[in-house]
Protein backbone atom coordinates (compact mmCIF):
# COMPACT_ATOMS: atom_id res chain seq x y z
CA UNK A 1 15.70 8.94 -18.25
CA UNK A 2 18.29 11.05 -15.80
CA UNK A 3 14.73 11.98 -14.20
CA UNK A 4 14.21 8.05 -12.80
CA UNK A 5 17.91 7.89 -11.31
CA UNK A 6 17.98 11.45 -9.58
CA UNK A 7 14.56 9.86 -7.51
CA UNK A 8 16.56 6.52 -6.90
CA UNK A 9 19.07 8.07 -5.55
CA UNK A 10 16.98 10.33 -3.40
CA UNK A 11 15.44 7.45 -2.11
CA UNK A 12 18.40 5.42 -1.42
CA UNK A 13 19.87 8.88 0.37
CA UNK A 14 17.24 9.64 2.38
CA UNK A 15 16.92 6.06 3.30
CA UNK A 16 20.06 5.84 4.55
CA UNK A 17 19.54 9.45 6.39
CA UNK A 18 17.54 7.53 8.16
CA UNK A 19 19.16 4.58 8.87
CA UNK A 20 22.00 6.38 10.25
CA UNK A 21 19.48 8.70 12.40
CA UNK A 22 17.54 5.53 13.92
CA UNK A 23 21.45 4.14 14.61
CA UNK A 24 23.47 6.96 16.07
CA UNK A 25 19.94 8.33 17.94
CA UNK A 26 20.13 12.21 16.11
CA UNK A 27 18.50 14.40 18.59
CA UNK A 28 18.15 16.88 15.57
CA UNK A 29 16.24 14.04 13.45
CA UNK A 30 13.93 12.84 16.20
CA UNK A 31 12.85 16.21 17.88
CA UNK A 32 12.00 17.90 14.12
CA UNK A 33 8.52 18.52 13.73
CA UNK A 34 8.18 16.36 11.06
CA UNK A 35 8.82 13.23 13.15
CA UNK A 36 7.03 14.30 16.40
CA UNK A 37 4.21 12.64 15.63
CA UNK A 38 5.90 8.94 15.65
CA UNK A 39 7.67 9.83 18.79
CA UNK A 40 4.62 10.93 21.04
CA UNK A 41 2.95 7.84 19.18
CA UNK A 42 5.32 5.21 19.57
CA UNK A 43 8.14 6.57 22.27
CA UNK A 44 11.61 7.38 21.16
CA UNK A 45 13.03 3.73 21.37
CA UNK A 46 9.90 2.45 18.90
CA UNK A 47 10.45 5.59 16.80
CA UNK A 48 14.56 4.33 15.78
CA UNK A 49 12.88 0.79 14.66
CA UNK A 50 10.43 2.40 12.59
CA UNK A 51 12.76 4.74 10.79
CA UNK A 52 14.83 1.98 10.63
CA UNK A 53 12.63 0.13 8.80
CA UNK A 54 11.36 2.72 6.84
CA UNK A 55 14.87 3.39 5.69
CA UNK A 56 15.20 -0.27 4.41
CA UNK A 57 11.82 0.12 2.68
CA UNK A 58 13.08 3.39 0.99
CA UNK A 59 16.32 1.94 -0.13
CA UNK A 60 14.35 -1.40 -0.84
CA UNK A 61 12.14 0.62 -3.55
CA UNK A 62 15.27 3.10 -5.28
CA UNK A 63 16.82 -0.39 -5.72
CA UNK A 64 13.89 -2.27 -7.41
CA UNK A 65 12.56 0.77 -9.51
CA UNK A 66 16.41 0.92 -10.48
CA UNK A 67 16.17 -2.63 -11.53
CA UNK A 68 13.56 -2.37 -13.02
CA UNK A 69 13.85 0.87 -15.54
CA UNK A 70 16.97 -0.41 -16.06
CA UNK A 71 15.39 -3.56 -17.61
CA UNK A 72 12.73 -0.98 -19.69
C-alpha cells in the first residue's frame, strides 16, 4: 500500500518541478536533452505552457489515484 503513495507523490513532485520550471523559465530544465524535442517543436515560449500543463495533468492524476486507493 506504501507502494501507491511513494508514485503519488512522485507525481505530484515532479509535477510541480515542472510547474515551477515553465514559471521561473529554468534554463537547466528547458535546454536538457530530454525536453529538446518540445522546444525545437513548439519554441521556448509554447514549451513553458505545455509543461505547464503537463504539470497540472501530473498533479491532476497523483491526486485522483490518491482519492481513489484511498477509497479501495
Amino acid at each position: 500500500m506504501t507502494a501507491h503513495y511513494i508514485i503519488q507523490s512522485v507525481f505530484i513532485i515532479l509535477g510541480l518541478l515542472s510547474i515551477l520550471a515553465a514559471i521561473l523559465n529554468w534554463d537547466w530544465f528547458f535546454k536538457a536533452n530530454n525536453s529538446q524535442f518540445i522546444v525545437k517543436a513548439l519554441g521556448r515560449n509554447k514549451s513553458r505552457i505545455f509543461y505547464a500543463a503537463l504539470g497540472i495533468g501530473m498533479i491532476a492524476a497523483g491526486i485522483y489515484f490518491f482519492l481513489s486507493v484511498r477509497n479501495l
